[in-house]
Structures are given as structure tokens and as C-alpha cells.
Protein backbone atom coordinates (compact mmCIF):
# COMPACT_ATOMS: atom_id res chain seq x y z
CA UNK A 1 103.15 -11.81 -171.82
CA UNK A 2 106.94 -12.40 -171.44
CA UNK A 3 106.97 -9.75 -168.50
CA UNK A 4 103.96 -11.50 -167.01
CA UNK A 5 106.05 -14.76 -167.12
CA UNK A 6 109.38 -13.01 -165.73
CA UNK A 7 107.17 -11.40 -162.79
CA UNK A 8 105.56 -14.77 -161.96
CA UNK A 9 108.68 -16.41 -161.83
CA UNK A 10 110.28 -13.89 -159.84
CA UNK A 11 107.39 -14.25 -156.82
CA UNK A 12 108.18 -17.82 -157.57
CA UNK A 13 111.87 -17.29 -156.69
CA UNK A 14 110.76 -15.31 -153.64
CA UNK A 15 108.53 -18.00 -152.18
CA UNK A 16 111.11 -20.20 -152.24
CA UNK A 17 113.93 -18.80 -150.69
CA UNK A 18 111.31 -17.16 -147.63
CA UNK A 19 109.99 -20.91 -147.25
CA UNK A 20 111.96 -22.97 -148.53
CA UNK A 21 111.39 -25.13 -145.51
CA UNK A 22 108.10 -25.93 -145.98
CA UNK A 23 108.82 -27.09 -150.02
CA UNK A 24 111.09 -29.09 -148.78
CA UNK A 25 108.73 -31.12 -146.23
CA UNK A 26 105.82 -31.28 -149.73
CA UNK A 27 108.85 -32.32 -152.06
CA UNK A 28 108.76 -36.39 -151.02
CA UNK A 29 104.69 -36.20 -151.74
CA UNK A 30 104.99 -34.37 -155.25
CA UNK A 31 107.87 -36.86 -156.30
CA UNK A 32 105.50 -39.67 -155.39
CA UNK A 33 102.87 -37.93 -157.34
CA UNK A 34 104.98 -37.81 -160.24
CA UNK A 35 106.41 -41.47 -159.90
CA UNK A 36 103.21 -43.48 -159.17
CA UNK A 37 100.38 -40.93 -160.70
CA UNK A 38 101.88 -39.00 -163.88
CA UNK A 39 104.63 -41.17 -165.11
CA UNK A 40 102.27 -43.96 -165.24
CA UNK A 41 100.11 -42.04 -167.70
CA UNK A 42 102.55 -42.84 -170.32
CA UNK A 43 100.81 -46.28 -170.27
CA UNK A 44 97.45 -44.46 -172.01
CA UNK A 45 98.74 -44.50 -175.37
CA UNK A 46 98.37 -48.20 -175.35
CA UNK A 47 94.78 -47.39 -175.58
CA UNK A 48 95.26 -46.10 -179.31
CA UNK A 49 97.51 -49.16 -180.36
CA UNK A 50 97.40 -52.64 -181.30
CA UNK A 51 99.80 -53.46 -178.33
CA UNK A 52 101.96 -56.13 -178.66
CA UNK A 53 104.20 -57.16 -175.28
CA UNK A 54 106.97 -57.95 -177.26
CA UNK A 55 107.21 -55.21 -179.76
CA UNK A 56 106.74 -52.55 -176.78
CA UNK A 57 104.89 -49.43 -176.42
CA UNK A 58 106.91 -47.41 -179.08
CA UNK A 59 106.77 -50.52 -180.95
CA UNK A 60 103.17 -51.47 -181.51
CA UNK A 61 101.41 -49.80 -184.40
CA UNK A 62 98.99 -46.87 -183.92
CA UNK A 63 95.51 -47.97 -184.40
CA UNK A 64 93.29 -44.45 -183.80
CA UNK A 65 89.88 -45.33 -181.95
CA UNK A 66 89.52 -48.49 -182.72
CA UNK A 67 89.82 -50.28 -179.53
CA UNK A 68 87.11 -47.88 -178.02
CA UNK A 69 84.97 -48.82 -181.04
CA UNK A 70 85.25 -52.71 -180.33
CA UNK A 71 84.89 -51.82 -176.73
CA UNK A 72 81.43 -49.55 -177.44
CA UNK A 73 80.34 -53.15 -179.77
CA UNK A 74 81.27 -55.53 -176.66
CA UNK A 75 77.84 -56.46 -175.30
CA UNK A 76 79.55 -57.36 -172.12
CA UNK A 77 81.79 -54.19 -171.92
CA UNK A 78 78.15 -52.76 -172.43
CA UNK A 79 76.88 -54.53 -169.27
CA UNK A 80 79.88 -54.80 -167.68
CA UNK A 81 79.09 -50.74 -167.56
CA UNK A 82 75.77 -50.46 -167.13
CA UNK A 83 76.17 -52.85 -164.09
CA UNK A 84 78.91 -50.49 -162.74
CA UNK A 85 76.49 -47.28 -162.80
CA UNK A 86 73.29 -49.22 -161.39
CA UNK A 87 75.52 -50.35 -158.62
CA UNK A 88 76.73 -47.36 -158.07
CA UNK A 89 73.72 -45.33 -158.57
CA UNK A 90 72.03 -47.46 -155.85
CA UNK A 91 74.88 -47.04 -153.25
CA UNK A 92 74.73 -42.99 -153.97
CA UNK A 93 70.77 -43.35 -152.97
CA UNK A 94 70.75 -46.34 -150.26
CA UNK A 95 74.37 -46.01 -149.03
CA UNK A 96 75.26 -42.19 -149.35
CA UNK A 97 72.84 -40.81 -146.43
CA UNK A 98 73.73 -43.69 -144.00
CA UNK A 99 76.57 -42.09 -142.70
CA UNK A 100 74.55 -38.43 -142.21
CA UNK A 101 72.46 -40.04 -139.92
CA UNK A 102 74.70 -41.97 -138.06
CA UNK A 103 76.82 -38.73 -137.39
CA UNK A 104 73.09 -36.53 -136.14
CA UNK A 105 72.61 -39.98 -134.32
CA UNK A 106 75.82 -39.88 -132.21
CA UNK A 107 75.65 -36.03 -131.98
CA UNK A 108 72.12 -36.26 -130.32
CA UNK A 109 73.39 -39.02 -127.91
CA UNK A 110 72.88 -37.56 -124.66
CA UNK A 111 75.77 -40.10 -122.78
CA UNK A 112 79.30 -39.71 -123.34
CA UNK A 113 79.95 -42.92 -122.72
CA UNK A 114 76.68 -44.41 -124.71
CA UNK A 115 78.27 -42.49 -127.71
CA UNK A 116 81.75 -43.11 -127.33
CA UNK A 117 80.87 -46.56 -127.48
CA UNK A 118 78.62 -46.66 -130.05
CA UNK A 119 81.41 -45.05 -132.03
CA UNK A 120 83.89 -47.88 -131.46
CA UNK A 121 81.37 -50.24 -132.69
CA UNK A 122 80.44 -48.34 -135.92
CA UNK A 123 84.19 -47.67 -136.57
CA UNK A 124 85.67 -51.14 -136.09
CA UNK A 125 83.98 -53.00 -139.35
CA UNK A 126 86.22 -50.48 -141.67
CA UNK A 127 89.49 -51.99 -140.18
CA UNK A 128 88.66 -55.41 -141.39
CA UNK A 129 90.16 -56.94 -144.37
CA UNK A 130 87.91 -56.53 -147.24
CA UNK A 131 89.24 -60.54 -147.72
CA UNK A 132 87.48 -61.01 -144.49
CA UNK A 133 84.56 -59.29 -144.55
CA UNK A 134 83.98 -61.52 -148.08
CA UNK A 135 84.49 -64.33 -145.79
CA UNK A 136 81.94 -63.18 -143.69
CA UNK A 137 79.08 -62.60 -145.91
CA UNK A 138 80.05 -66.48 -147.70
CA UNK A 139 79.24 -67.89 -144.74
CA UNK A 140 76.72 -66.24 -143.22
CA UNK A 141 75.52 -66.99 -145.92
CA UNK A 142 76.28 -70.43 -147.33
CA UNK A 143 73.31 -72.40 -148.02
CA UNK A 144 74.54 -75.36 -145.56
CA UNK A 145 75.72 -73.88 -142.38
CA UNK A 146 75.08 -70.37 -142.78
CA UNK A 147 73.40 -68.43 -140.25
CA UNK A 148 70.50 -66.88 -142.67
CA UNK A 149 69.81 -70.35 -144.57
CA UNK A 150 69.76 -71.76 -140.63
CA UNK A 151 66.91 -69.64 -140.02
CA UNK A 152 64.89 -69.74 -143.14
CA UNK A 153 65.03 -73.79 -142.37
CA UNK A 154 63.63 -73.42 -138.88
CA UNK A 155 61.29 -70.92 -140.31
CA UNK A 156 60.20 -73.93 -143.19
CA UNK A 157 61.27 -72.19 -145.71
CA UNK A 158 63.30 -72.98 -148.58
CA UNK A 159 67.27 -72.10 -148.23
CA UNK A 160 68.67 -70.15 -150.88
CA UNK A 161 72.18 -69.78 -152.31
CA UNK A 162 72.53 -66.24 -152.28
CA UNK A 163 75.98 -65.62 -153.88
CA UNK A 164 74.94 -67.78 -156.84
CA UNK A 165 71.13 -65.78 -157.60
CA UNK A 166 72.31 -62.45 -159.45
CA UNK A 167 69.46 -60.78 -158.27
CA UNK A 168 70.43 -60.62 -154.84
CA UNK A 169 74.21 -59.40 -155.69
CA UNK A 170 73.66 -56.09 -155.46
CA UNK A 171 71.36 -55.80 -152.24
CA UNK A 172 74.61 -57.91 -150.82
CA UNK A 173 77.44 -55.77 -151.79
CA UNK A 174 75.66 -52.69 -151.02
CA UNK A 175 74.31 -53.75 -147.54
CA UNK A 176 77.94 -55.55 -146.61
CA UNK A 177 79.67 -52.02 -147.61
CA UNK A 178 77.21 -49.80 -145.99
CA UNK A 179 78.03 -52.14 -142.64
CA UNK A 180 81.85 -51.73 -143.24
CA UNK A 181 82.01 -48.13 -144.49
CA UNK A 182 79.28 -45.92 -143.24
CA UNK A 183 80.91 -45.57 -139.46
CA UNK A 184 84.39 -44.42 -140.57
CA UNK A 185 82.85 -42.17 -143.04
CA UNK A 186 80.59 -40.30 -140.16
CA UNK A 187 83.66 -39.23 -139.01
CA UNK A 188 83.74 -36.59 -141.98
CA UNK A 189 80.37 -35.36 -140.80
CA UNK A 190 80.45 -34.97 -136.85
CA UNK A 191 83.97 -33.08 -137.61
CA UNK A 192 81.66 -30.72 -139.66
CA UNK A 193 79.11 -30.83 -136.56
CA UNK A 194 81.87 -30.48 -133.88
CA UNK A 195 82.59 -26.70 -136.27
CA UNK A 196 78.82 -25.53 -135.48
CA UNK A 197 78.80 -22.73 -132.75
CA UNK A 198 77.78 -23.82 -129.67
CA UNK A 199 75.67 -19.81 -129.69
CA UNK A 200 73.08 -21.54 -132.10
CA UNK A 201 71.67 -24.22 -130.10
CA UNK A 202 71.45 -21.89 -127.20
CA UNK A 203 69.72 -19.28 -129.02
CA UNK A 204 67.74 -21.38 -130.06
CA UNK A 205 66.66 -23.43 -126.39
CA UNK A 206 65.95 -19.88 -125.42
CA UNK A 207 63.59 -19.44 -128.29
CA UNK A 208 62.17 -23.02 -126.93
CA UNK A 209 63.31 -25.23 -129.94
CA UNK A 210 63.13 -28.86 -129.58
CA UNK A 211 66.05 -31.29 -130.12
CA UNK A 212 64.12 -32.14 -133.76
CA UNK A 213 63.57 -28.88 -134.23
CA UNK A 214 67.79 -27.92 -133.98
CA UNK A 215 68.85 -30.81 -136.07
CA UNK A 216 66.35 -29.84 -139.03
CA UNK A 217 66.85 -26.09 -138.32
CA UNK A 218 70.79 -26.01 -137.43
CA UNK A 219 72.78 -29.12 -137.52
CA UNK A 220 71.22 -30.45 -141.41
CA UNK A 221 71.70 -26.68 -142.89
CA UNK A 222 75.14 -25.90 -141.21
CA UNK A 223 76.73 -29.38 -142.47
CA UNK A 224 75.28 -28.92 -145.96
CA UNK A 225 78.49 -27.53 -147.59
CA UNK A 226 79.90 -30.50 -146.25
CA UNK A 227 77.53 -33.01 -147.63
CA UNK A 228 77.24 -31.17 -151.13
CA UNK A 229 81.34 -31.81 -151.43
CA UNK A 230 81.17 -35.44 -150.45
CA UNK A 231 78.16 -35.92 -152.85
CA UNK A 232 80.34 -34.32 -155.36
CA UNK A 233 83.06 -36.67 -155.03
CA UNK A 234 80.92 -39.41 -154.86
CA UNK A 235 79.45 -38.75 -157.88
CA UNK A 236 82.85 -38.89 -159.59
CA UNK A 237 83.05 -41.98 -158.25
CA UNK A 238 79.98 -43.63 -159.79
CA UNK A 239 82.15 -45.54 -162.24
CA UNK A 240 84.41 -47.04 -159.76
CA UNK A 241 83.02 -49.89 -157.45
CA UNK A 242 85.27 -51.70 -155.16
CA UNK A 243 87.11 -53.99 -157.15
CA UNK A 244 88.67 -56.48 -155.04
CA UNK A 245 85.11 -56.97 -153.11
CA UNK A 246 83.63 -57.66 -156.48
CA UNK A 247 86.48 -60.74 -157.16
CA UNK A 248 85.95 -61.47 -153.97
CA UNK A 249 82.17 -62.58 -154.14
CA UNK A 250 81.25 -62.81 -157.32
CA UNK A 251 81.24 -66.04 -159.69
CA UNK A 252 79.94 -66.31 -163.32
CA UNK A 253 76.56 -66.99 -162.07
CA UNK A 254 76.20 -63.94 -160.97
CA UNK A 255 78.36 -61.57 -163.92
CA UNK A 256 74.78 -60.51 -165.26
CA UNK A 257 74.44 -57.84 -161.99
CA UNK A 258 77.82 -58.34 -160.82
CA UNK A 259 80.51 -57.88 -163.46
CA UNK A 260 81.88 -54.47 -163.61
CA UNK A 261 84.40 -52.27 -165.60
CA UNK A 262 87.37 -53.01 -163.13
CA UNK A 263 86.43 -56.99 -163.37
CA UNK A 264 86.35 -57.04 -167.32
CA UNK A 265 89.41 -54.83 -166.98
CA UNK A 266 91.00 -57.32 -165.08
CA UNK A 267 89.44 -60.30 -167.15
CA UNK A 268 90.36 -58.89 -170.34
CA UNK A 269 93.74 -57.60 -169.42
CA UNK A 270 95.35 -59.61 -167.02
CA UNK A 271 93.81 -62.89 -167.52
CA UNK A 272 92.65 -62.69 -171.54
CA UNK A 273 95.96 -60.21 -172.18
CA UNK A 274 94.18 -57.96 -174.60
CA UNK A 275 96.28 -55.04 -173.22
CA UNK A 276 94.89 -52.27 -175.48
CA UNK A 277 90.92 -53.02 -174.79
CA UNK A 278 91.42 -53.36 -170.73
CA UNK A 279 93.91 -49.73 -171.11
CA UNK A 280 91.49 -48.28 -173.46
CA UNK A 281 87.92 -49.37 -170.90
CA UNK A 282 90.06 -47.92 -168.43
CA UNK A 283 90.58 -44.51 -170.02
CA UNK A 284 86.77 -45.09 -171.02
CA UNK A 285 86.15 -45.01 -167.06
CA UNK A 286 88.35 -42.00 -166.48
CA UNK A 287 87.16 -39.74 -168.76
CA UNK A 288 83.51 -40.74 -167.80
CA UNK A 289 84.07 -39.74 -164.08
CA UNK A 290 85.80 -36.50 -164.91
CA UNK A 291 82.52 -35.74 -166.51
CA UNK A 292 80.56 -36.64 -164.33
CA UNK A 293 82.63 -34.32 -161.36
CA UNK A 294 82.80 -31.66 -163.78
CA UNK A 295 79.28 -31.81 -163.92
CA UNK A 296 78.34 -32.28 -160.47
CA UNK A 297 80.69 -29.52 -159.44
CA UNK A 298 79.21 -26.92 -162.26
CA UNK A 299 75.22 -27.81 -160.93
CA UNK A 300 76.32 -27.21 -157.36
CA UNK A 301 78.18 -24.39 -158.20
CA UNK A 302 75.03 -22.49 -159.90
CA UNK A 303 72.37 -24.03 -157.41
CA UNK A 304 74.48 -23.57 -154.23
CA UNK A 305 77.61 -21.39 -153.22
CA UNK A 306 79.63 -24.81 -152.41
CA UNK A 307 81.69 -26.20 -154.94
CA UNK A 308 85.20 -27.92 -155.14
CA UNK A 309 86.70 -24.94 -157.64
């Protein structure tokens, strides 16, 4: 063991006097790694204490489980959660293959320009402030002068205050995201279409394929590794939904669909300063989507050949 350690440390030596360089140019990014991701981490055991601000970390007294076991009794930490996975769930089925057919979309565009510019337009809503894009969606749809409420009135309809009905929450955030999101993230899948061999599709026009026919046949199966990763990761990301969005547009009219585990985080620690509960729902959330990518990445691994490790 000890001459396993010695030799390791010895190619260790070796790699960094032949590149030396090239640690050097990675050192700034693994001291902000260290700073801002694994110092921080310290913070944790305030999940495990009754935390008092004044008495400090070291301080406060140790307290075991307990906070997770008054979190796991908290009917709203209970919703709060179960909110956080539909509305995630739903974005994995409604929002996840958006940007798979956008990229097929642009790659089957026959004009450059035509696609270039269709491109531009897809790409721009991601640049927007997310403050803005709330903005947006308030008064598009405000019940007064709000372009959707304008046309149910001309239509004689009733108008409807959308942001205040929980039952249309959801089909809000996820439709407002999949508008500001799903462009910029084609971008991940035509770089993965720009890598198939130009030899394929011309084998196959020579074997008389249609256009359908290559994107079922070529383009869908040669991007798969590609989709199976991004699925992966956003699986692990089923218990985080976008946080300032949320604040943004919801009210607490709406915290039945709406309220999630970063809001009650941020309801319960900043603004109700019960420091251990909002530390120890956020380890809750952690350790959750580590399953779940652990998971994910084990199924693909035995069902497929693609897998993050």
C-alpha cells in the first residue's frame, strides 16, 4: 500500500514539473472551487443543531436528526416538495424534448439564411432578465390590460386572473421557461448534429432515403448519447426549480402548486430565521438529487453504453 502511495505520488511529481503550465492556468478555477463550493459546506452541520446566530456554529448545541424529523412532519415542507417534483416532473416530459426538435427543425432547414434567422429568434428570449420575462407574463397577463384577458373579452368570455388561480401556475411557469430556455439549450444538440458524418446521409440518398427517413434513421440514433447525458442531468435536477422565477410570480394564492423547496427555504430561513430547518431542507434536496443522478446514471449505464462515469 505505502509503495502504491510513494509511486502515485511520484507520477504526481512528474506531471507537474512536465506541465506545470497547464496547472497553473486550472489553479484560479480549483481555488474558486474550494472558496465558493467546499468551504461553504462547513455550513451543513447547522443542519444537525439547534442554531443559534449568536452562539455560532461551534456554539449551538448538537441536536442529531431532529430538524429533518420536524421537517418530514411539516405538511407544507411536505407540499412544498411534492410541488417541486410535479413541477419538475412535468418540465422533464413537456419541456425536455422541446429543444430536440427545435435542433432536427433547424438542421432540416433547407435556407441558410431561413435558419440562421430562426436561430437568432429562438436564442434571444434566454438573454432576458428572468425579472423581465416575470414582467412579461404579469402583464400579458393581467386581468385589466393584458393581452390574453383582452381577447377572452372580445371573445365574451369571462377574464381570468391567472397568476392568482393555482391551477394554472404550473402550465405558466413551464410554458414561459420552455419559451426562454428551449432555443439556447438546442445549441447542445445541433453541436451533437454538426459531429454526424456527412458519409451517412449520402449513403443513405443513394440508397433513396427520404429526409424523414434520415432524421429517424441517422440524426435521432447518432445524437442519442447526447440526449441520454442531458436527461441524466436533468433528472438530477428534478428537485431544483428556478427559484427566483418562482418569487417572481408567485403569491400565497397560488403556494398550493407553486411553493417549492427553494421558496420555503427562503421563507423559513431568511425571512422566518429558522436557520437549522431551511440548512437541513436544503441538505434534504441535495442528497435527494444525488440519488436520483446516481440512479439515472446506473439505469443508463445497464440499458445503454452512455453514462456520465
Amino acid at each position: 500500500m505505502t509503495s502504491m502511495i510513494a509511486g502515485y505520488l511520484k507520477r504526481l511529481g512528474e506531471d507537474l514539473r512536465k506541465d506545470w503550465q497547464l496547472y497553473l492556468l486550472i489553479l484560479p478555477m480549483l481555488l474558486w472551487i474550494v472558496l465558493f463550493l467546499y468551504k461553504p459546506m462547513e455550513g451543513l452541520q447547522i443542519a444537525f443543531k439547534d442554531f443559534s446566530p449568536f452562539r455560532g456554529i461551534a456554539g449551538s448545541p448538537w441536536v442529531g436528526l431532529e430538524n429533518f424529523r420536524t421537517l418530514l412532519g411539516d405538511q407544507i415542507f411536505i407540499r412544498a416538495f411534492v410541488n417541486t417534483i410535479t413541477i419538475s416532473g412535468l418540465g422533464l416530459i413537456f419541456a425536455f424534448p422541446v429543444p430536440i426538435v427545435l435542433a432536427i427543425m433547424f438542421n432540416e432547414l433547407q435556407s441558410e439564411l431561413g435558419r440562421r434567422f430562426s436561430q437568432t429568434i429562438v436564442y434571444l428570449p434566454h438573454f432576458i432578465s428572468v425579472v423581465i420575462v416575470a414582467g412579461i407574463v404579469i402583464n400579458l397577463l393581467s386581468p385589466t390590460t393584458g393581452v390574453v384577458n383582452l381577447i377572452l373579452s372580445s371573445l365574451g368570455l369571462d377574464r381570468v386572473y391567472f397568476l392568482t388561480q393555482p391551477e394554472w401556475f404550473r402550465t405558466i411557469f413551464i410554458g414561459s421557461n420552455v419559451w426562454k430556455e428551449a432555443g439556447f439549450e438546442s445549441i447542445v444538440y445541433l453541436a451533437a448534429i454538426a459531429g454526424i458524418s456527412p458519409t451517412l446521409y449520402e449513403s443513405a440518398r443513394v440508397d433513396g432515403a427520404s429526409r424523414w427517413q434520415m432524421m429517424w434513421r441517422i440524426t435521432l440514433p447518432c445524437i442519442l448519447p447526447t440526449i441520454i447525458i442531458m436527461l441524466i442531468i436533468r433528472i438530477g435536477n428534478l428537485v431544483e426549480v428556478g427559484f427566483e422565477y418562482i418569487i417572481l410570480l408567485y403569491q400565497p394564492a397560488t403556494y398550493r402548486t407553486a411553493d417549492v423547496v427553494s421558496t420555503y427555504v427562503y421563507r423559513t430561513g431568511l425571512q422566518g430565521t429558522q436557520y437549522d430547518l431551511a440548512t437541513a431542507a436544503g441538505l434534504f434536496n441535495a442528497v435527494i438529487a444525488f440519488a436520483l443522478v446516481f440512479a439515472a446514471n446506473r439505469i443508463s449505464r445497464k440499458v445503454s453504453t452512455t453514462s456520465l462515469w
